[in-house]
N, C-alpha and C. Protein backbone atom coordinates (compact mmCIF):
# COMPACT_ATOMS: atom_id res chain seq x y z
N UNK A 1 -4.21 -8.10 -27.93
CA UNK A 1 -3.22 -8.92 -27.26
C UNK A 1 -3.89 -10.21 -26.81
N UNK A 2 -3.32 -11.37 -27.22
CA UNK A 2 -3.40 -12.76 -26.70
C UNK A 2 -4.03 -12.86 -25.56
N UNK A 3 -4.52 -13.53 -24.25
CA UNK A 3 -4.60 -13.47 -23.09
C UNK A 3 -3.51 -14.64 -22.82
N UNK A 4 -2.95 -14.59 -21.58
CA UNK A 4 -1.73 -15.59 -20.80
C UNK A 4 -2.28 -16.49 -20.31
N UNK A 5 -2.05 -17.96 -20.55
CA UNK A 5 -2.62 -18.90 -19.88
C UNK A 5 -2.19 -19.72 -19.49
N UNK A 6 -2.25 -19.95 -18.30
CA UNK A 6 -1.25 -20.57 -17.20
C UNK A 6 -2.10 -22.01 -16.39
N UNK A 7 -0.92 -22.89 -16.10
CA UNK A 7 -1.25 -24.23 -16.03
C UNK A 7 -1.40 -24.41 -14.64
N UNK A 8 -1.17 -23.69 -13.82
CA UNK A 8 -1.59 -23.09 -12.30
C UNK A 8 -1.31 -22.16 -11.79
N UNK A 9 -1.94 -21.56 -10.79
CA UNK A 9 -2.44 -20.85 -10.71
C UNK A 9 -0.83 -19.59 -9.54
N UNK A 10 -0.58 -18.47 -10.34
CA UNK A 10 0.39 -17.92 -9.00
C UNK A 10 0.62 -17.80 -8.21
N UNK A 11 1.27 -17.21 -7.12
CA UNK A 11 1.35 -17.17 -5.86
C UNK A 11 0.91 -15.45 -6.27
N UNK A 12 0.77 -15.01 -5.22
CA UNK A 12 0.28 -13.57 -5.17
C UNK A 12 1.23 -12.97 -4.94
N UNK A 13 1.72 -11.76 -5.47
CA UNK A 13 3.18 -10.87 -6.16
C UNK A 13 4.28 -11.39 -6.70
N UNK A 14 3.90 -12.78 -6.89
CA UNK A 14 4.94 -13.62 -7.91
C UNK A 14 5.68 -12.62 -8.90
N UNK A 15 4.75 -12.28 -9.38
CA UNK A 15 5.10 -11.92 -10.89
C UNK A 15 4.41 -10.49 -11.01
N UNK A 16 5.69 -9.20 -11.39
CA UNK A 16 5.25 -7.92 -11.33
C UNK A 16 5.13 -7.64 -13.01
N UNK A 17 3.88 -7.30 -13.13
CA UNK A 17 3.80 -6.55 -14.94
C UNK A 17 4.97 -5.73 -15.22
N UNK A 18 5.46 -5.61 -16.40
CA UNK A 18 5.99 -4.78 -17.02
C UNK A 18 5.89 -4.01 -18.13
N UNK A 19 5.58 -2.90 -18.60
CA UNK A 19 5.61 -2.89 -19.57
C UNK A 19 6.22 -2.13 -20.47
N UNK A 20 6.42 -2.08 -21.97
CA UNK A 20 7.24 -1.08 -22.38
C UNK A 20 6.89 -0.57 -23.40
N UNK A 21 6.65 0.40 -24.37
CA UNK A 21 5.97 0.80 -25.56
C UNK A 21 5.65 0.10 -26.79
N UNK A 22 6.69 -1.02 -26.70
CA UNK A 22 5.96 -2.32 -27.75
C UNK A 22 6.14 -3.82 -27.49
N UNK A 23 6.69 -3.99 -26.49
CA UNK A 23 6.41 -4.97 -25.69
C UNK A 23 5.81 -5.39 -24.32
N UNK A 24 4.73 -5.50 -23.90
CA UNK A 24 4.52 -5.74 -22.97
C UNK A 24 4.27 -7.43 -22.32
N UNK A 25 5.42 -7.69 -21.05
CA UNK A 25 5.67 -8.93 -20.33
C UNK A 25 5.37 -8.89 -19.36
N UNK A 26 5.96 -9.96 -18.73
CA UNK A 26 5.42 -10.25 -17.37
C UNK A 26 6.65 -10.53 -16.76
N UNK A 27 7.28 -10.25 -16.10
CA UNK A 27 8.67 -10.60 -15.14
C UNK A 27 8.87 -11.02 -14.25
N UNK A 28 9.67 -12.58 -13.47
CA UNK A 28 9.95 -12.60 -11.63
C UNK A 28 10.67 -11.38 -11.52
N UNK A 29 10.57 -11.38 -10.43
CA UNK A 29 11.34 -10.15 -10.00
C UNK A 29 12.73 -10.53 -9.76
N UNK A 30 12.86 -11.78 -9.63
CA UNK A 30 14.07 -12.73 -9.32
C UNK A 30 15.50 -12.52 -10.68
N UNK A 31 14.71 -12.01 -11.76
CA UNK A 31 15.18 -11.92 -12.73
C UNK A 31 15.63 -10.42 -13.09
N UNK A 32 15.64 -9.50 -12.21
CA UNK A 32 16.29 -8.84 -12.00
C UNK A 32 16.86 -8.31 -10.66
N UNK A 33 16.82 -8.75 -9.48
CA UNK A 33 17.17 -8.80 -8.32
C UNK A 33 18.53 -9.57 -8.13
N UNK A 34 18.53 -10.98 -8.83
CA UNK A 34 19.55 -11.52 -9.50
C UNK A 34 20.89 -11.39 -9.61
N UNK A 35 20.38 -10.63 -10.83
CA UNK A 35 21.56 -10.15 -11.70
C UNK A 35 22.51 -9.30 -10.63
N UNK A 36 21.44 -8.11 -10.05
CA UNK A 36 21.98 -7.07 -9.65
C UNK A 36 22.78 -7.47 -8.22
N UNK A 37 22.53 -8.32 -7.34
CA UNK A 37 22.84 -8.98 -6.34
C UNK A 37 24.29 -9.38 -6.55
N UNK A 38 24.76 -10.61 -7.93
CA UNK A 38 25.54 -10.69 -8.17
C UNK A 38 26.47 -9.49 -8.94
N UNK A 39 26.12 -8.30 -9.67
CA UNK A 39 26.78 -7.81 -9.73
C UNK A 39 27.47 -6.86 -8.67
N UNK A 40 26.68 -6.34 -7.75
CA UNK A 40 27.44 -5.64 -6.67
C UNK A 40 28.21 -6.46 -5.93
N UNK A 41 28.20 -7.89 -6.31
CA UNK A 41 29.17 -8.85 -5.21
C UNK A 41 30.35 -8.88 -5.86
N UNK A 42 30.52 -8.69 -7.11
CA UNK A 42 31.15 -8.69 -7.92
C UNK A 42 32.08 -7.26 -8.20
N UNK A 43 31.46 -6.35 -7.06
CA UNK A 43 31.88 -5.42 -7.52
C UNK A 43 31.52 -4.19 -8.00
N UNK A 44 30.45 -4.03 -9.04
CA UNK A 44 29.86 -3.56 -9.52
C UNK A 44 29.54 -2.57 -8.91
N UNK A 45 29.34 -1.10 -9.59
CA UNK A 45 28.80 0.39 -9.00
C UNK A 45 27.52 0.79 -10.22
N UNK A 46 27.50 0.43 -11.41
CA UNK A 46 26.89 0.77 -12.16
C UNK A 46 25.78 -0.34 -13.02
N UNK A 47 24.63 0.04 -13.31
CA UNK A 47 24.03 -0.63 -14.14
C UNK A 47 24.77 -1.33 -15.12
N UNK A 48 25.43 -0.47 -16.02
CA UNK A 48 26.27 -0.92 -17.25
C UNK A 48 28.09 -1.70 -17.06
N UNK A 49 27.66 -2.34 -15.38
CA UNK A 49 28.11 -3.38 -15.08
C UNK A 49 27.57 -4.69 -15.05
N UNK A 50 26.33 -4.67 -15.21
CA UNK A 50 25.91 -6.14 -15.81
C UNK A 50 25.73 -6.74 -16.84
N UNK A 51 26.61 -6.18 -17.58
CA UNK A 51 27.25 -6.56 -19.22
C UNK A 51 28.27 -7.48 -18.76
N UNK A 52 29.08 -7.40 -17.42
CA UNK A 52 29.68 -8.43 -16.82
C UNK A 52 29.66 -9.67 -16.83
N UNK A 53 28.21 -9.88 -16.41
CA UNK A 53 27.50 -11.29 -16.09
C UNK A 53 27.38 -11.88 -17.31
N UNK A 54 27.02 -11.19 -18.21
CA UNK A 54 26.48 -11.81 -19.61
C UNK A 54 27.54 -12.46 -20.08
N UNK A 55 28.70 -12.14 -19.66
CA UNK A 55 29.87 -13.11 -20.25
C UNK A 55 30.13 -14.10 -19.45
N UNK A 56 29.67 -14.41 -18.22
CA UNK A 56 29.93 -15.18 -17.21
C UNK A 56 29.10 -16.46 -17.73
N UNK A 57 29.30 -16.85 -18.83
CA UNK A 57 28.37 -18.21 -19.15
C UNK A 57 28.25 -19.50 -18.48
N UNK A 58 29.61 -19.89 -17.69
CA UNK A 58 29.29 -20.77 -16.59
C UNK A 58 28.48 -20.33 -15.77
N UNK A 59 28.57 -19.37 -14.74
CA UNK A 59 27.75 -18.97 -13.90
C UNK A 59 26.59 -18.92 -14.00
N UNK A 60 26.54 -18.40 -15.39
CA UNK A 60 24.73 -18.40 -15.95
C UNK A 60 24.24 -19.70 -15.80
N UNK A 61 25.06 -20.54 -16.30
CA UNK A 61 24.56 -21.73 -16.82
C UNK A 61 24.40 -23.03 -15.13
N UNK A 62 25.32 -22.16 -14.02
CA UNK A 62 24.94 -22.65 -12.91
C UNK A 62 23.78 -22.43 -12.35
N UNK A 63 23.71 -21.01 -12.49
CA UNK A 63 22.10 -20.08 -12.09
C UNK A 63 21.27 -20.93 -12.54
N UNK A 64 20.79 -21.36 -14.41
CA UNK A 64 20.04 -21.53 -14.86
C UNK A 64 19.71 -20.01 -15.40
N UNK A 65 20.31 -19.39 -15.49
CA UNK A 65 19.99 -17.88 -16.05
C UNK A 65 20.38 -17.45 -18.06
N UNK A 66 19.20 -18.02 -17.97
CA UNK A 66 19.58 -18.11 -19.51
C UNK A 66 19.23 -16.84 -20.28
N UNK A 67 18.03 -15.94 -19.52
CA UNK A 67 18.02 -14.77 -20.69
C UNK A 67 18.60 -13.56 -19.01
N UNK A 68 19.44 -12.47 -19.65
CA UNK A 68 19.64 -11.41 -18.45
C UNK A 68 18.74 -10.11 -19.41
N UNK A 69 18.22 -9.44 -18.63
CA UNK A 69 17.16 -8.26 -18.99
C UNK A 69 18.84 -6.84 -18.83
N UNK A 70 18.52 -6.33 -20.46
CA UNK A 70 19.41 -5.23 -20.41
C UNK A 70 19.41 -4.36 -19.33
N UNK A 71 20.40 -3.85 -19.07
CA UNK A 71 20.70 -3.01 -17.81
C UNK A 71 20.06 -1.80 -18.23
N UNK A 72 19.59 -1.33 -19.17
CA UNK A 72 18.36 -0.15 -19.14
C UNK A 72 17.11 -1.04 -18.97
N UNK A 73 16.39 -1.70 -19.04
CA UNK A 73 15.14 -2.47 -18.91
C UNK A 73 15.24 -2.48 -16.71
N UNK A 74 16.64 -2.92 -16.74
CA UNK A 74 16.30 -2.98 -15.18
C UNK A 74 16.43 -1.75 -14.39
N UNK A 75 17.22 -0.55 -15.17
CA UNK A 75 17.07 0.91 -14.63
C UNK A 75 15.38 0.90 -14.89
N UNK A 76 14.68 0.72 -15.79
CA UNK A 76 13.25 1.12 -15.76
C UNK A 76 12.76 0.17 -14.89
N UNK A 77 12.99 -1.50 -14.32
CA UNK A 77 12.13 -1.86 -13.25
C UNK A 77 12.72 -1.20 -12.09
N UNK A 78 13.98 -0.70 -11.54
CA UNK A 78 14.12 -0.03 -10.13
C UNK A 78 13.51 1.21 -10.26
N UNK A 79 13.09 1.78 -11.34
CA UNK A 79 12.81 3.27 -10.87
C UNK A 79 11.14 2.76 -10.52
N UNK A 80 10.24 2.34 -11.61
CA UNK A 80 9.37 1.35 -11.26
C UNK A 80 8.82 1.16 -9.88
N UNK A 81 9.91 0.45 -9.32
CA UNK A 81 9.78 -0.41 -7.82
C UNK A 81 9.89 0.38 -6.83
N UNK A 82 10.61 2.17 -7.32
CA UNK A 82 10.95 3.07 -6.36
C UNK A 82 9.35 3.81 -6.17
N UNK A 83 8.66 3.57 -7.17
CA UNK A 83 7.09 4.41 -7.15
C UNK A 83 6.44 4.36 -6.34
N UNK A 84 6.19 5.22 -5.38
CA UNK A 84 5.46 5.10 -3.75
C UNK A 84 4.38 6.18 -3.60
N UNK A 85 2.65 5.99 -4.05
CA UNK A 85 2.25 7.45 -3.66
C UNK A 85 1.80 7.49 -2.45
N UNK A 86 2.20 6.91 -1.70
CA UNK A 86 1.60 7.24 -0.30
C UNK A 86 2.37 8.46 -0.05
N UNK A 87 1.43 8.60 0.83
CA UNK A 87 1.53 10.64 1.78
C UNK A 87 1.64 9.96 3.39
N UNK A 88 1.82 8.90 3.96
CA UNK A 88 2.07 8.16 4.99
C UNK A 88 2.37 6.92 5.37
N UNK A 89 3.24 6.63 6.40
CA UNK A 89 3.35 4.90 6.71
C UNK A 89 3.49 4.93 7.82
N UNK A 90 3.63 3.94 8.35
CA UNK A 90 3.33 3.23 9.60
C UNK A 90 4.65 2.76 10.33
N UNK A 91 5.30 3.63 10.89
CA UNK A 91 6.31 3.20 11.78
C UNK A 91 6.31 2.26 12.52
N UNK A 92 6.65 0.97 12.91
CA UNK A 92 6.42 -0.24 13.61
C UNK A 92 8.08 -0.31 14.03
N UNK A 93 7.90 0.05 15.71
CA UNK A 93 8.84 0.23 16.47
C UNK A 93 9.00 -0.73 17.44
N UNK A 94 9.79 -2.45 17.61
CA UNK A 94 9.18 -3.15 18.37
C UNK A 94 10.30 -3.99 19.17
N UNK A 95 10.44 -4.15 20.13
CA UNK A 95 11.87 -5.25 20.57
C UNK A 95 11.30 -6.07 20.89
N UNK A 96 12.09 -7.39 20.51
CA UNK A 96 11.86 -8.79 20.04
C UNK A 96 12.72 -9.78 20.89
N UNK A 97 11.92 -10.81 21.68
CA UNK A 97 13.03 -11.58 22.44
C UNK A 97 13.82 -12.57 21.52
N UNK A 98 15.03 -12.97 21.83
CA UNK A 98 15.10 -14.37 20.97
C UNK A 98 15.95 -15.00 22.26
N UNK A 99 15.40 -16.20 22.14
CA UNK A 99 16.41 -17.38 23.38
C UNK A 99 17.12 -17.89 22.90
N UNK A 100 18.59 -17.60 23.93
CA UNK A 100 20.17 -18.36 23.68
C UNK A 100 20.12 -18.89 24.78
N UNK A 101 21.34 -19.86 24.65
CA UNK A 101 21.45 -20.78 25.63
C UNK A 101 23.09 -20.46 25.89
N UNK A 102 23.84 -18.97 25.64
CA UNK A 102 24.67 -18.92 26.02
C UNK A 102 25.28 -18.07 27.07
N UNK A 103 26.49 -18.31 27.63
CA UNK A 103 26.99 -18.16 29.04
C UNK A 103 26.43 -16.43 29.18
N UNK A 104 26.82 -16.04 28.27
CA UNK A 104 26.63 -14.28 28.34
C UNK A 104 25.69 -13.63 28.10
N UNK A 105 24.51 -14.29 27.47
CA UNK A 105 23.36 -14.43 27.43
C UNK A 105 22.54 -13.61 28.49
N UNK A 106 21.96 -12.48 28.50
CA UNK A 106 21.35 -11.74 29.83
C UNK A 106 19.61 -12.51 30.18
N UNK A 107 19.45 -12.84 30.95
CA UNK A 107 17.93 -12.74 31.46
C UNK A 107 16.84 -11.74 30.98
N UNK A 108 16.29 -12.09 30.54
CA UNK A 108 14.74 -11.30 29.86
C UNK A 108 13.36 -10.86 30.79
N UNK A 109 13.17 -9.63 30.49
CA UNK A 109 11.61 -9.91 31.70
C UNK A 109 10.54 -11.51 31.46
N UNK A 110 10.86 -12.08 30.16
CA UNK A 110 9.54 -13.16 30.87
C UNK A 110 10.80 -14.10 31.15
N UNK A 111 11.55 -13.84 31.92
CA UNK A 111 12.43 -15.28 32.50
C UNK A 111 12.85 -15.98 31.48
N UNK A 112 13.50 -15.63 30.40
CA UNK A 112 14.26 -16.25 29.66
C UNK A 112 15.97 -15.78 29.42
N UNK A 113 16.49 -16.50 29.41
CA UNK A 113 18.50 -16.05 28.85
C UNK A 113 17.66 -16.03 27.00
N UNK A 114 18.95 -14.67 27.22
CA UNK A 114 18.22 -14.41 25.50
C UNK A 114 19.30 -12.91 24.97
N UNK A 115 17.99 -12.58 24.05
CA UNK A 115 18.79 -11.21 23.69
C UNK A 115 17.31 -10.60 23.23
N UNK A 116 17.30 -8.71 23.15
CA UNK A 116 16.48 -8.28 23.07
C UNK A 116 16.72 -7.36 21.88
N UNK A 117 16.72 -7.71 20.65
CA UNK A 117 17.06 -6.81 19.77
C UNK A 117 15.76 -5.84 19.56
N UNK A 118 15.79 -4.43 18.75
CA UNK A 118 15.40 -3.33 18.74
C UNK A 118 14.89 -2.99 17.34
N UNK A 119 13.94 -3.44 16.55
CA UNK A 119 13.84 -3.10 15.29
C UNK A 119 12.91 -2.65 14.88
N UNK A 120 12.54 -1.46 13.58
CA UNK A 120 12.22 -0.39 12.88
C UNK A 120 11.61 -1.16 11.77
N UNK A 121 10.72 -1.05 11.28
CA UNK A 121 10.08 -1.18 10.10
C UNK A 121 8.71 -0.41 9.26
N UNK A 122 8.83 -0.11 8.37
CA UNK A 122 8.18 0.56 7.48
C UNK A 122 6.86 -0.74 7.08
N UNK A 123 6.00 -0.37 7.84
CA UNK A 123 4.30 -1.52 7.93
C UNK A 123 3.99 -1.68 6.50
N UNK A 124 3.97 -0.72 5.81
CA UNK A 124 3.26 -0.91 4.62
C UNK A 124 4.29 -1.48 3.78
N UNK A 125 5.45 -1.54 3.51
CA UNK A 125 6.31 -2.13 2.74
C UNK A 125 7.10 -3.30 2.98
N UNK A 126 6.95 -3.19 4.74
CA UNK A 126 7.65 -4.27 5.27
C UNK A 126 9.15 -4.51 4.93
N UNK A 127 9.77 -2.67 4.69
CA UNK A 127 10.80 -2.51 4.91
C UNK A 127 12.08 -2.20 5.84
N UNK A 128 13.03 -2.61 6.32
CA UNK A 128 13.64 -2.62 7.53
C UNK A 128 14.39 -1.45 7.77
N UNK A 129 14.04 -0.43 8.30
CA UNK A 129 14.44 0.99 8.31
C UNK A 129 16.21 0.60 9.64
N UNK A 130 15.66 -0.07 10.96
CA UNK A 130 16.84 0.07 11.48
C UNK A 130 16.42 -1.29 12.50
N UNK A 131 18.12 -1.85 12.98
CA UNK A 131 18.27 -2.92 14.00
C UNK A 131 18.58 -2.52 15.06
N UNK A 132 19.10 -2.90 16.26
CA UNK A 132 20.27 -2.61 17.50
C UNK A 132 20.01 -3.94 18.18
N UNK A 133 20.85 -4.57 18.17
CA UNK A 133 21.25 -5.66 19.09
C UNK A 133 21.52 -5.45 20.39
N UNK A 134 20.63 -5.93 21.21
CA UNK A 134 20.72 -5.73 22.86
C UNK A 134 20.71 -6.90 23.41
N UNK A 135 21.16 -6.67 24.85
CA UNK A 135 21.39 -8.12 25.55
C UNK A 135 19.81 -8.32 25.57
N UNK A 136 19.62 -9.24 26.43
CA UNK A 136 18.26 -9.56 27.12
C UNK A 136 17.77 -8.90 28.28
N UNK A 137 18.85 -8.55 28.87
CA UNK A 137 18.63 -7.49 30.34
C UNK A 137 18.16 -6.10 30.14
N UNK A 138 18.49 -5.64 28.86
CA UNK A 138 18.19 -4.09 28.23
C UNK A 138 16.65 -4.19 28.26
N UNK A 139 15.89 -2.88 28.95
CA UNK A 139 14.64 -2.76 28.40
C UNK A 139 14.34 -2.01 27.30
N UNK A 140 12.79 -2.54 27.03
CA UNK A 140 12.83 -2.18 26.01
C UNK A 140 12.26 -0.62 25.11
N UNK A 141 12.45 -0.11 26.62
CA UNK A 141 12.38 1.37 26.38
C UNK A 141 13.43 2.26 25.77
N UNK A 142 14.80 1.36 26.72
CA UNK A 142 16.05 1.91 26.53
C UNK A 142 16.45 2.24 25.05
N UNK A 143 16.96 3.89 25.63
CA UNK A 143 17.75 4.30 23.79
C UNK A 143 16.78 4.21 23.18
N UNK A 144 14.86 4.44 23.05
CA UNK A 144 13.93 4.21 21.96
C UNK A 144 13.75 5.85 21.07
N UNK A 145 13.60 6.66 21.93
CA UNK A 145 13.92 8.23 21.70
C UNK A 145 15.05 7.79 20.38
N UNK A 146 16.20 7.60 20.50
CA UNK A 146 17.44 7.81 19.74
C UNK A 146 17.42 6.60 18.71
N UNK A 147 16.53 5.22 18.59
CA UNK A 147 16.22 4.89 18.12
C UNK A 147 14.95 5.24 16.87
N UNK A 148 13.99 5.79 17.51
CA UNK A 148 13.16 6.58 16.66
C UNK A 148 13.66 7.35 15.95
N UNK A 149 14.36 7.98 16.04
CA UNK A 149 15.08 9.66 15.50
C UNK A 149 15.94 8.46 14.02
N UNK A 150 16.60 7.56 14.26
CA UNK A 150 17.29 6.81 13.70
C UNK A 150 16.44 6.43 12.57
N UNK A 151 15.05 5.36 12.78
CA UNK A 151 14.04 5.00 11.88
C UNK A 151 13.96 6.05 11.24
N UNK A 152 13.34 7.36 11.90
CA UNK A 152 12.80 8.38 10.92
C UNK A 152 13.66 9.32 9.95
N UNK A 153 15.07 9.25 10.59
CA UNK A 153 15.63 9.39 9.29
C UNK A 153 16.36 8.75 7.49
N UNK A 154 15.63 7.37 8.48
CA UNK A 154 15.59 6.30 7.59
C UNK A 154 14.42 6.11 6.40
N UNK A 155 13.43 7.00 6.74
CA UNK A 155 11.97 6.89 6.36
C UNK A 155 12.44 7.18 4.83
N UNK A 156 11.51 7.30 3.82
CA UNK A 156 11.78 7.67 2.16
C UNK A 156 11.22 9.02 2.24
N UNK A 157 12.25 10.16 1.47
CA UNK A 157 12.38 11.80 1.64
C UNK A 157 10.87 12.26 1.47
N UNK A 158 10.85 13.02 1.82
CA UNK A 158 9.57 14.21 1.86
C UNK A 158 8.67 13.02 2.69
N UNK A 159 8.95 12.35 4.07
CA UNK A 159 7.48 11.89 4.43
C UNK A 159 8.42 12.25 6.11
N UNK A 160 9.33 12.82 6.07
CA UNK A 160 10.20 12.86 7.43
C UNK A 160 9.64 13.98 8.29
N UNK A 161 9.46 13.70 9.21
CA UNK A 161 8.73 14.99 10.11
C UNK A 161 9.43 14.99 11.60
């Protein structure tokens, strides 16, 4: 195989390998995230709903989406993207101030009008397991028990304890 040679240099996870038994590419991920984005807006429940788009030639041609990757090529990048061998992750359980400047707006422990939302994330993937929107007056203990229980059943199967 050729080597790829590029006129500068990537950004780092730009571009995820792919490969397939006699072709092997290189893919944005944008190029199938895409598709699938617009097809569930559209409606869509099934892969072999983005045979949809392919007729949508304006749209394409608004996108700039000139080639769409068959809807089996992108069943093989989601299953792909679903591949996780970790045996652990990192629950990151954290409430977050943000400052408003409005009437209903509660007071915060560092002396700010604000709001104190409540959010869950998976460290290693930097996936968003769960939210809760709280005033600013809520601490940030409050409801964390029933919040946790929430994340962790959010977690990906067999890592739930």
């Amino acid at each position: 195989m050729d080597a790829l040679e590029l006129s500068a240099p990537l950004p780092d996870g730009a571009i995820i390998a792919l490969s397939c038994l006699r072709c092997p590419f290189l893919a944005l991920p944008s190029q199938f995230v895409i598709p699938l984005v617009l097809m569930i807006h559209g409606g869509g429940k099934e892969l072999e709903n983005l045979r949809e788009i392919k007729g949508e030639v304006n749209l394409r041609k608004l996108l700039e989406m000139n080639e769409l990757p068959a809807s089996c090529t992108v069943g093989d990048w989601l299953r792909r993207m679903g591949r996780d061998s970790r045996t652990e992750y990192t629950l990151d359980v954290d409430a977050t101030i943000i400052e408003a400047e409005k009437a209903k707006a509660g007071w915060t422990y560092q002396k700010e009008k604000g709001y104190q939302p409540l959010l869950g994330f998976l460290f290693e993937l930097g996936l968003a397991l769960g939210d809760e929107f709280r005033e600013g007056n809520v601490p940030a203990g409050a409801r964390a028990v029933e919040f946790l229980d929430l994340c962790v059943r959010m977690m990906p199967k067999g890592l739930r304890k």
